[in-house]
C-alpha atoms as a PDB file:
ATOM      1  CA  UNK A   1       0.000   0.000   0.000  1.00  0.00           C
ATOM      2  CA  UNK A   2       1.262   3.767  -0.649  1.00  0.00           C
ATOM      3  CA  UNK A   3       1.756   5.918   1.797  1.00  0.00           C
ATOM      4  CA  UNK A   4       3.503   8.838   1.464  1.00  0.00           C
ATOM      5  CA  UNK A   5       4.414  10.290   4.934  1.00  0.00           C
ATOM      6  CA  UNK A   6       5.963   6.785   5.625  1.00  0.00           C
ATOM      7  CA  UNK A   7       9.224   8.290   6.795  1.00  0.00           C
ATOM      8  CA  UNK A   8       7.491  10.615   9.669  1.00  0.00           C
ATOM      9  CA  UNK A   9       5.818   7.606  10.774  1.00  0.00           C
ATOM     10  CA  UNK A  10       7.249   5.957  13.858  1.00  0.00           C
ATOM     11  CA  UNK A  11       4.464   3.199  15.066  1.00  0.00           C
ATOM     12  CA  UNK A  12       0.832   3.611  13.901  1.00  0.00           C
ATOM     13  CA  UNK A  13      -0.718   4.973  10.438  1.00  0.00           C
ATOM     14  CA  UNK A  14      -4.417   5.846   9.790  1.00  0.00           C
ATOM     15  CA  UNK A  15      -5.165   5.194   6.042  1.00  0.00           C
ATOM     16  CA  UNK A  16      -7.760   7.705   4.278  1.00  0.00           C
ATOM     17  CA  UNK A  17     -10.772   6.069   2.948  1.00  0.00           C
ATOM     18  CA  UNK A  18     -10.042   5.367  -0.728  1.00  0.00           C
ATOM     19  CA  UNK A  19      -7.081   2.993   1.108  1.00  0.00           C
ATOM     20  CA  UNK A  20      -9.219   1.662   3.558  1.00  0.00           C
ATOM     21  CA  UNK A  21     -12.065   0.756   1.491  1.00  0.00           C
ATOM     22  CA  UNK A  22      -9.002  -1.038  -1.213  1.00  0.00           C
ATOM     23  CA  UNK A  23      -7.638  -3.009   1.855  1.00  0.00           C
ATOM     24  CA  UNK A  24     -11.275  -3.967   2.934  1.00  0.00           C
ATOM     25  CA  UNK A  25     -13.130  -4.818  -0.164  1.00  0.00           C
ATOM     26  CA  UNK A  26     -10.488  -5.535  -3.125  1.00  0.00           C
ATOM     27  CA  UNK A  27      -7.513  -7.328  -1.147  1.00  0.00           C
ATOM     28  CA  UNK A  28     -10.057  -8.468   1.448  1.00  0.00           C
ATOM     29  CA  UNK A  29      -7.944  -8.026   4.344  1.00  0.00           C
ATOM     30  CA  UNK A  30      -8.477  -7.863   7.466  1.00  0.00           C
ATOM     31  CA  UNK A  31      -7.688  -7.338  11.391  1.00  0.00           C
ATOM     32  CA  UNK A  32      -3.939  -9.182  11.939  1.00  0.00           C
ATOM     33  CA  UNK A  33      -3.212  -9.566   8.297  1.00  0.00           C
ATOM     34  CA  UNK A  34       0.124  -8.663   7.182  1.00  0.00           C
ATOM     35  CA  UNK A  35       0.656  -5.978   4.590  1.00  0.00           C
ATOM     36  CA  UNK A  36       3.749  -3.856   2.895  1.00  0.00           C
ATOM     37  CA  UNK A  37       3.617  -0.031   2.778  1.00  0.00           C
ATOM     38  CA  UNK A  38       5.763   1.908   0.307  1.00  0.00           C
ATOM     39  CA  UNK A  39       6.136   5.740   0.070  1.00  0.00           C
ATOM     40  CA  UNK A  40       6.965   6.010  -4.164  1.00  0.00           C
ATOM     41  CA  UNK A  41      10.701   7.383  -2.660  1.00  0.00           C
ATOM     42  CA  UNK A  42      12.353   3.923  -1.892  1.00  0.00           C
ATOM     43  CA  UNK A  43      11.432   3.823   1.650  1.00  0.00           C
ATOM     44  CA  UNK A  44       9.301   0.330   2.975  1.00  0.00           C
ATOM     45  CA  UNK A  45       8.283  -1.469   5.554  1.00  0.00           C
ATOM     46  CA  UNK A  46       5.813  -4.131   7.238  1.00  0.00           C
ATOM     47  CA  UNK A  47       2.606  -3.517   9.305  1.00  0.00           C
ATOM     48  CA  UNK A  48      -0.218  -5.235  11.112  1.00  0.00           C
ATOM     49  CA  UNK A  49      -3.422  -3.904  10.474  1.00  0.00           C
ATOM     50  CA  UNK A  50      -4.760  -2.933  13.967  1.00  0.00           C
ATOM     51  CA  UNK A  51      -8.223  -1.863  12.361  1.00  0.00           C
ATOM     52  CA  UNK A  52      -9.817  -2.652   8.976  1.00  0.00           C
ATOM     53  CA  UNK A  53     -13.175  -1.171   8.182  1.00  0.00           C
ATOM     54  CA  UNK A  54     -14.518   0.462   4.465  1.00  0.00           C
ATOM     55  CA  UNK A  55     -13.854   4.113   5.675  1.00  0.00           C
ATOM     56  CA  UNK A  56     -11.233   3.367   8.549  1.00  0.00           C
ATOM     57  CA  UNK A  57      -7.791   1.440   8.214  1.00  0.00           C
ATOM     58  CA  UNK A  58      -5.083   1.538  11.717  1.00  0.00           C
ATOM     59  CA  UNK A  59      -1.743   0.122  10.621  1.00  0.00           C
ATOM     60  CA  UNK A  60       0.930  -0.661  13.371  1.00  0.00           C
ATOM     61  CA  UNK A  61       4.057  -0.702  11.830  1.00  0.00           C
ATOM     62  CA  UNK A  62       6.711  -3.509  12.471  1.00  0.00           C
ATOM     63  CA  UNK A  63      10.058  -1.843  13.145  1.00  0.00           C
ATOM     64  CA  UNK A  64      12.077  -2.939  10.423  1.00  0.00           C
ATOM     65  CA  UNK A  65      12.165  -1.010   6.902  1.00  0.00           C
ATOM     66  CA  UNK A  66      14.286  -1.243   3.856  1.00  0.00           C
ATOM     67  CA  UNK A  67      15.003   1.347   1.408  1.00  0.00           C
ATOM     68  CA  UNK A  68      15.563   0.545  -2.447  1.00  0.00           C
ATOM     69  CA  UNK A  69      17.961   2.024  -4.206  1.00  0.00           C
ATOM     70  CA  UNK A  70      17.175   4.765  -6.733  1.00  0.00           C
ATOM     71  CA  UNK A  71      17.395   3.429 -10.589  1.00  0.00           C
ATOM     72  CA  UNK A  72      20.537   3.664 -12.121  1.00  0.00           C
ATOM     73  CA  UNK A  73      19.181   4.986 -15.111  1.00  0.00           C
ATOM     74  CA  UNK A  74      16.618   7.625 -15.294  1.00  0.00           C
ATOM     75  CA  UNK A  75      14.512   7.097 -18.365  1.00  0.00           C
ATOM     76  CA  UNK A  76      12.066  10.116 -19.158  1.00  0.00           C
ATOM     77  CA  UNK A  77       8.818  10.069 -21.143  1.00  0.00           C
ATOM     78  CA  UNK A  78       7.674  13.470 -22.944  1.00  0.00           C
ATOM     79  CA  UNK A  79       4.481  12.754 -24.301  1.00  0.00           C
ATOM     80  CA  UNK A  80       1.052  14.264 -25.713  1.00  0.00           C
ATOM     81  CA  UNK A  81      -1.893  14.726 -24.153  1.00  0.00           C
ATOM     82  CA  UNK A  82      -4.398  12.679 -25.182  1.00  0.00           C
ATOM     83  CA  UNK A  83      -7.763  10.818 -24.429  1.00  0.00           C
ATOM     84  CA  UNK A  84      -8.101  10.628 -20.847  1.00  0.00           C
ATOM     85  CA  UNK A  85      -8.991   6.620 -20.815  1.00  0.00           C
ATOM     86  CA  UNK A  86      -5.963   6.546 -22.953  1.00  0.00           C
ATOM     87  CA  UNK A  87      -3.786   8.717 -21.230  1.00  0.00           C
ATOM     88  CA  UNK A  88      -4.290   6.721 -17.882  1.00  0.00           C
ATOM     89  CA  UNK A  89      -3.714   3.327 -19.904  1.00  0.00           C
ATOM     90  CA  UNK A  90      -0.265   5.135 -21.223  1.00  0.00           C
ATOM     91  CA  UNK A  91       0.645   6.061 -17.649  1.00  0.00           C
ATOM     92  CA  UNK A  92       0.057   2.727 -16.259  1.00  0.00           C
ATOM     93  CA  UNK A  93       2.244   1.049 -18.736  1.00  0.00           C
ATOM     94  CA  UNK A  94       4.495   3.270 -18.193  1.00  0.00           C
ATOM     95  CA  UNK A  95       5.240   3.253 -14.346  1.00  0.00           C
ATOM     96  CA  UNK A  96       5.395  -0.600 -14.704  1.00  0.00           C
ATOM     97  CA  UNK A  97       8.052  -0.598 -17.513  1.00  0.00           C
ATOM     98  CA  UNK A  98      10.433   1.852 -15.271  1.00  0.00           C
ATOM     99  CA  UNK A  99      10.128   5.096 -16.432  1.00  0.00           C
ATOM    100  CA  UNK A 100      11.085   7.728 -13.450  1.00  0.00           C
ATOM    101  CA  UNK A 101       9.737  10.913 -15.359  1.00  0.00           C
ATOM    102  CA  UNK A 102       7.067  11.431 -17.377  1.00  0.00           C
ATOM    103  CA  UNK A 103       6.755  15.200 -18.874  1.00  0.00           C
ATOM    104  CA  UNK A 104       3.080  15.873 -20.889  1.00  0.00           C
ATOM    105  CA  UNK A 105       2.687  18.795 -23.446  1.00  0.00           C
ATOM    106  CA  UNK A 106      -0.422  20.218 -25.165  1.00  0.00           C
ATOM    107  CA  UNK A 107       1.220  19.027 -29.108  1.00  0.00           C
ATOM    108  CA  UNK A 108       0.222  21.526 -32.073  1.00  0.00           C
ATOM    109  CA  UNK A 109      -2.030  18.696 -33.384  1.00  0.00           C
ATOM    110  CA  UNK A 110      -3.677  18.319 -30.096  1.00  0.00           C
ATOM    111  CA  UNK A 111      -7.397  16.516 -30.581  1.00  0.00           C
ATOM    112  CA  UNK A 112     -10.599  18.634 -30.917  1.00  0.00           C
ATOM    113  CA  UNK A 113     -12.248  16.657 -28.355  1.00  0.00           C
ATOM    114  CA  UNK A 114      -9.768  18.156 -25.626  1.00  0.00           C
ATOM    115  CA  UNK A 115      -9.034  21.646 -27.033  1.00  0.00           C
ATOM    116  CA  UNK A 116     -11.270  23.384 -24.692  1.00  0.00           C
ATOM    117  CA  UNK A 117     -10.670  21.157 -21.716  1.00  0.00           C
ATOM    118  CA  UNK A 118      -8.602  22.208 -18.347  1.00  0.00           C
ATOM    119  CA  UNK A 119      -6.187  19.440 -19.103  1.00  0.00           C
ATOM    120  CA  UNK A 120      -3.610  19.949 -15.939  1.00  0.00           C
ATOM    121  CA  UNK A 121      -6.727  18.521 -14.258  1.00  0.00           C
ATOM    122  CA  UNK A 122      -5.703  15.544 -15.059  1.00  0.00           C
ATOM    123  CA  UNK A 123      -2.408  15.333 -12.655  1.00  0.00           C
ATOM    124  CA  UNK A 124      -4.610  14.038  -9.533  1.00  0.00           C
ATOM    125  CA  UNK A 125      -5.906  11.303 -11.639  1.00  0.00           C
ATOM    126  CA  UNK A 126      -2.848  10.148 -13.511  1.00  0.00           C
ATOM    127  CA  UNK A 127      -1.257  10.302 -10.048  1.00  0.00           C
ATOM    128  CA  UNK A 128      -3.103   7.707  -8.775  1.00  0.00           C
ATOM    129  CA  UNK A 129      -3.084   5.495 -11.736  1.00  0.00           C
ATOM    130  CA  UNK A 130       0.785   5.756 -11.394  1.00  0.00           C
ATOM    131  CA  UNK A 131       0.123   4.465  -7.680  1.00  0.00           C
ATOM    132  CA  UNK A 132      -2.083   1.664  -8.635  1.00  0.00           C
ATOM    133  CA  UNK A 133       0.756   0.676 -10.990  1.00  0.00           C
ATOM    134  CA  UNK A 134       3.127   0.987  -8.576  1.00  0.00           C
ATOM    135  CA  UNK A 135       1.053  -1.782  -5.893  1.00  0.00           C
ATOM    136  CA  UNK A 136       0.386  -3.727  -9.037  1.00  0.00           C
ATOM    137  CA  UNK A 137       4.665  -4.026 -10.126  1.00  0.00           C
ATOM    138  CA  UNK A 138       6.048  -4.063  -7.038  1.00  0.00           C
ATOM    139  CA  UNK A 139       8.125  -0.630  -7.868  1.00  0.00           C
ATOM    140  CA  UNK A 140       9.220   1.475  -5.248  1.00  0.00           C
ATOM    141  CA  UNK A 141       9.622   4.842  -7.061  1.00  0.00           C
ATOM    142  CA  UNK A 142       6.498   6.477  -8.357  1.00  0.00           C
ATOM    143  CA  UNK A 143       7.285   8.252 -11.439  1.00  0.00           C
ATOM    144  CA  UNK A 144       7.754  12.362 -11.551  1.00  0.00           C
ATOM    145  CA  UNK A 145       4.562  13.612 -13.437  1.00  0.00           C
ATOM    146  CA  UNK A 146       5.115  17.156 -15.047  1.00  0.00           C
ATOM    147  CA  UNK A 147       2.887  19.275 -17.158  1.00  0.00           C
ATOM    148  CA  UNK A 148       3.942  21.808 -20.044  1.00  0.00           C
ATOM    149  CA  UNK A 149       1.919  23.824 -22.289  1.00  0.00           C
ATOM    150  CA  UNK A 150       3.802  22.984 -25.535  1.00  0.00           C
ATOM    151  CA  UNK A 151       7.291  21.687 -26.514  1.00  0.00           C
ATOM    152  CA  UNK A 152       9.247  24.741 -25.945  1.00  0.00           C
ATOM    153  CA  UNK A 153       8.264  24.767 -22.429  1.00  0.00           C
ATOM    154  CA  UNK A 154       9.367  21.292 -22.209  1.00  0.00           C
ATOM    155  CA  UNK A 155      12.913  22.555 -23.318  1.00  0.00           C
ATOM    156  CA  UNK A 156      12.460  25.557 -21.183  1.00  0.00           C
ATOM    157  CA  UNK A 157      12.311  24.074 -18.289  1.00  0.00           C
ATOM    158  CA  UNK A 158      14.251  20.727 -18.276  1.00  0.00           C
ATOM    159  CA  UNK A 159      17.482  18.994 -18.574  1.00  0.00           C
ATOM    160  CA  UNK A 160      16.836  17.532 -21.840  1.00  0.00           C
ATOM    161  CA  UNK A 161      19.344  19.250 -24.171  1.00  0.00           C
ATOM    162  CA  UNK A 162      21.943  18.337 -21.669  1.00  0.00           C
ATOM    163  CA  UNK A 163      25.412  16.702 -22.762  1.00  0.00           C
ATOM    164  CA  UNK A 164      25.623  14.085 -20.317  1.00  0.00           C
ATOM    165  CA  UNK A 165      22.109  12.970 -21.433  1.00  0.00           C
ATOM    166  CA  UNK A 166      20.844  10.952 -24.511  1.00  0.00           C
ATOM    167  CA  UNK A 167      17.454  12.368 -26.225  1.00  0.00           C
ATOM    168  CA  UNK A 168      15.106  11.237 -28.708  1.00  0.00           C
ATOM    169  CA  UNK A 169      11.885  11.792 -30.980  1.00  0.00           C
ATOM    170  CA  UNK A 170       9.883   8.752 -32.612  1.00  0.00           C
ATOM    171  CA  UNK A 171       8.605   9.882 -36.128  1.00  0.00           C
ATOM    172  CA  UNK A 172       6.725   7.979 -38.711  1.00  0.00           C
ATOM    173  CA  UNK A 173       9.556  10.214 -40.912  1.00  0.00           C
ATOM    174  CA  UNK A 174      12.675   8.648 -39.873  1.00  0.00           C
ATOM    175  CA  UNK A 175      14.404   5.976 -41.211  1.00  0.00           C
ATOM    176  CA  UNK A 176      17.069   5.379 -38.605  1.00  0.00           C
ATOM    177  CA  UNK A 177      16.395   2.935 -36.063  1.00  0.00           C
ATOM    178  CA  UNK A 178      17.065   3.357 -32.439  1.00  0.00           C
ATOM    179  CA  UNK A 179      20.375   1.168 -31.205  1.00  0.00           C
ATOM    180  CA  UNK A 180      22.529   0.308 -28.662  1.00  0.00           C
ATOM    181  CA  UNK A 181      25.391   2.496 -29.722  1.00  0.00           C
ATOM    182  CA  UNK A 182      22.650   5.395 -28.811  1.00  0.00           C
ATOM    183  CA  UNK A 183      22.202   4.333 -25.152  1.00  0.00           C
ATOM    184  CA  UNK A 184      25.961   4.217 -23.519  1.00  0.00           C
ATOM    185  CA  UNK A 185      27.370   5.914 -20.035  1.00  0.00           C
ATOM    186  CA  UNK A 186      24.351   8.668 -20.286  1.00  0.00           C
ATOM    187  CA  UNK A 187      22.495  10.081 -17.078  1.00  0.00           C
ATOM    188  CA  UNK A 188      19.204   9.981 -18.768  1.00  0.00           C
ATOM    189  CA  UNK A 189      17.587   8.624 -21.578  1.00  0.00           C
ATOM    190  CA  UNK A 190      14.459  10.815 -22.971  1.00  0.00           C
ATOM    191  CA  UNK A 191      12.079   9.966 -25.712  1.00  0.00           C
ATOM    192  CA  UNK A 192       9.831  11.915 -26.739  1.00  0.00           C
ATOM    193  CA  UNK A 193       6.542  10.901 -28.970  1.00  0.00           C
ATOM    194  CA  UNK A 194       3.547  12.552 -30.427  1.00  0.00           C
ATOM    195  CA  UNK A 195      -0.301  12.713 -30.721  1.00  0.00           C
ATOM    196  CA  UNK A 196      -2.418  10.536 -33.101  1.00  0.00           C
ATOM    197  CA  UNK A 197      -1.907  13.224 -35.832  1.00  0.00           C
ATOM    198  CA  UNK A 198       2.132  13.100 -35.277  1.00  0.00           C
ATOM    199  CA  UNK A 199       4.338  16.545 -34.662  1.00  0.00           C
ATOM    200  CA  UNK A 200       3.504  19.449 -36.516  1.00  0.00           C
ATOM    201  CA  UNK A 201       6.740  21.161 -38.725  1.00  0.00           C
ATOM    202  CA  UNK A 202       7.499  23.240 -35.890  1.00  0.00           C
ATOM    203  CA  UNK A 203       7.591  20.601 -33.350  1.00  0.00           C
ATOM    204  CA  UNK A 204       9.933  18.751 -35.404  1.00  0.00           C
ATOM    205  CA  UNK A 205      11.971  21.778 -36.451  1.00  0.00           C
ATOM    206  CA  UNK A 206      12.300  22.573 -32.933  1.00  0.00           C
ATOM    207  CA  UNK A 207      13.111  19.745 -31.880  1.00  0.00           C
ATOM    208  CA  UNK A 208      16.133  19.069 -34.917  1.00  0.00           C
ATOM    209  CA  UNK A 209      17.066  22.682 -33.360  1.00  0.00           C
ATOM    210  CA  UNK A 210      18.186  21.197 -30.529  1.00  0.00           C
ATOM    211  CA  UNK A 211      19.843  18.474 -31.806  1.00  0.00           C
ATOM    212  CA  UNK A 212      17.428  16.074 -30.237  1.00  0.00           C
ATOM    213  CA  UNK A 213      17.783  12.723 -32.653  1.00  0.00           C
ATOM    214  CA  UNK A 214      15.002  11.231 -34.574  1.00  0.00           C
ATOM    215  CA  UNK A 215      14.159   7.706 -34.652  1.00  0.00           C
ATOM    216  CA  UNK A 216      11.886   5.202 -36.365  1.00  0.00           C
ATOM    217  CA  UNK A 217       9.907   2.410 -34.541  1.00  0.00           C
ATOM    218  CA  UNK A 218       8.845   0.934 -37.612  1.00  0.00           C
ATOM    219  CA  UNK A 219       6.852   0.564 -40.660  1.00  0.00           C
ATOM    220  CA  UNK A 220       3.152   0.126 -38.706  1.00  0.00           C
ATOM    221  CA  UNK A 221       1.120   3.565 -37.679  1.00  0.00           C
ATOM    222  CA  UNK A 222       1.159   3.311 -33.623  1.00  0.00           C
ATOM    223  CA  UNK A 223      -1.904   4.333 -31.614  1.00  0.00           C
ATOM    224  CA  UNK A 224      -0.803   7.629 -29.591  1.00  0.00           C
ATOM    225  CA  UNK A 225      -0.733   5.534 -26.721  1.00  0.00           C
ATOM    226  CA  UNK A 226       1.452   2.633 -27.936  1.00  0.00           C
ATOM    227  CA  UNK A 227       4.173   4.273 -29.334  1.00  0.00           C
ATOM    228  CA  UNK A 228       5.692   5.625 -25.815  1.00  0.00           C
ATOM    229  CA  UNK A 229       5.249   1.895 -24.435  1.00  0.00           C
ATOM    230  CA  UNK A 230       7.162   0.376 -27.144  1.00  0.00           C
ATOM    231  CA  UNK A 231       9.769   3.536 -26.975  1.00  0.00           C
ATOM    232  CA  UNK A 232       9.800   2.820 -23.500  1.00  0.00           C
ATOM    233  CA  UNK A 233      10.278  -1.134 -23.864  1.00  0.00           C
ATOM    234  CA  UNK A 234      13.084  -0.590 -26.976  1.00  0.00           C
ATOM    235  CA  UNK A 235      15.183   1.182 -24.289  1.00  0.00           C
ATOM    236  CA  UNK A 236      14.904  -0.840 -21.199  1.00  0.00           C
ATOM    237  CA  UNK A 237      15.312  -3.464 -23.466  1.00  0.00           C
ATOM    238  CA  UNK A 238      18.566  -1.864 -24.850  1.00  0.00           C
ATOM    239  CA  UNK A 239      19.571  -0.587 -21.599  1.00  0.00           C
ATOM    240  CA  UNK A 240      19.275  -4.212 -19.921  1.00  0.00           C
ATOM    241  CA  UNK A 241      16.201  -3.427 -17.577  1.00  0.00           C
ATOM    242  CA  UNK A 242      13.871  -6.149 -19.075  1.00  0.00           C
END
């Protein structure tokens, strides 16, 4: 179970409801049972659950915790905004195949169904997809979620351009194949993929500005939502993660 205060934490725990009504009616669990708490920053431990009700959990915490080790290598997602039922799919997939960041941007070619909608209101629920994902795995590092209005923000505000790190855009365009001459002694390994409609010119042109490569991932058209999980796979597979 997540829980995020875990290191401030020195005996019992009160879960809010959303947790207590998961440990009650989907893992059926109940006064005595054993469970794991994690708090998405490496930190764990064991606890007895003192209470179990639908609105009310009481942990007591066994005094013994581990901490994980960060990952090695940081891999970071910049991706569209799209459909929300797809957007929470991508995340998901995501958080289980590693990823550490994931950075979304409003693309050029964004799709007319969201155009009017308040779309950083989606952090709170991709958030807790990317904690689901993160009981489902086993991971112990919830991913960074950021939110950009466009591309340039993206470079703006982040390390991508940076020497010491390897960067990357998958376009139906290229004809160069990602390898694993691309993915040696970096810090971080960014990809960066578009919307159903793929980058507009300027997108692309900004992107070639900064000397961000361009890949292929194939022949086949990928859904908006496949093509970061394959990126994503492609590297960890590269990278020796999978």
């Amino acid at each position: 179970m997540y829980f995020k205060d875990l290191s401030n934490i020195s005996s019992v725990c009160e879960l809010d409801n959303a947790q207590s009504a998961h440990i009650a009616t989907v893992l059926r669990l109940r006064e005595g049972d054993e469970i794991e708490l994690f708090d998405g920053h490496g930190l764990s431990c064991k606890a007895n659950i003192a209470v179990s009700s639908k609105r009310n959990a009481q942990l007591e915490l066994i005094p013994s915790s581990k901490e994980t080790q960060n990952p090695s290598n940081q891999l970071v997602g910049v991706l569209p905004y799209i459909k929300k039922d797809s957007m929470s799919f991508m995340v998901q997939k995501l958080t289980e195949l590693g990823v550490t960041q994931m950075i979304f941007f409003k693309p050029d070619r964004l799709d007319q169904s969201l155009v009017k909608k308040d779309l950083s209101k989606l952090k709170d629920k991709l958030q807790e997809v990317a904690i689901g994902a993160c009981k489902q795995s086993g991971i112990n590092f919830l991913p960074k979620l950021k939110h950009c209005d466009d591309l340039a923000e993206v470079f703006n505000n982040s390390s991508i351009t940076a020497s010491n790190n390897f960067a990357c855009f998958f376009d139906l365009e290229a004809t160069n194949h990602l390898s694993s001459n691309d993915l040696t002694n970096k810090d971080e390994y960014i990809f960066i993929t578009g919307p159903e409609s793929g980058f507009s010119d300027e997108e692309r042109f900004t992107m070639v500005e900064k000397n961000i490569s361009v890949k292929s991932l194939g022949k086949n058209i990928l859904r908006a939502e496949t093509a970061p999980i394959i990126s994503a796979t492609l590297i960890q597979s590269f990278l020796g993660n999978i």
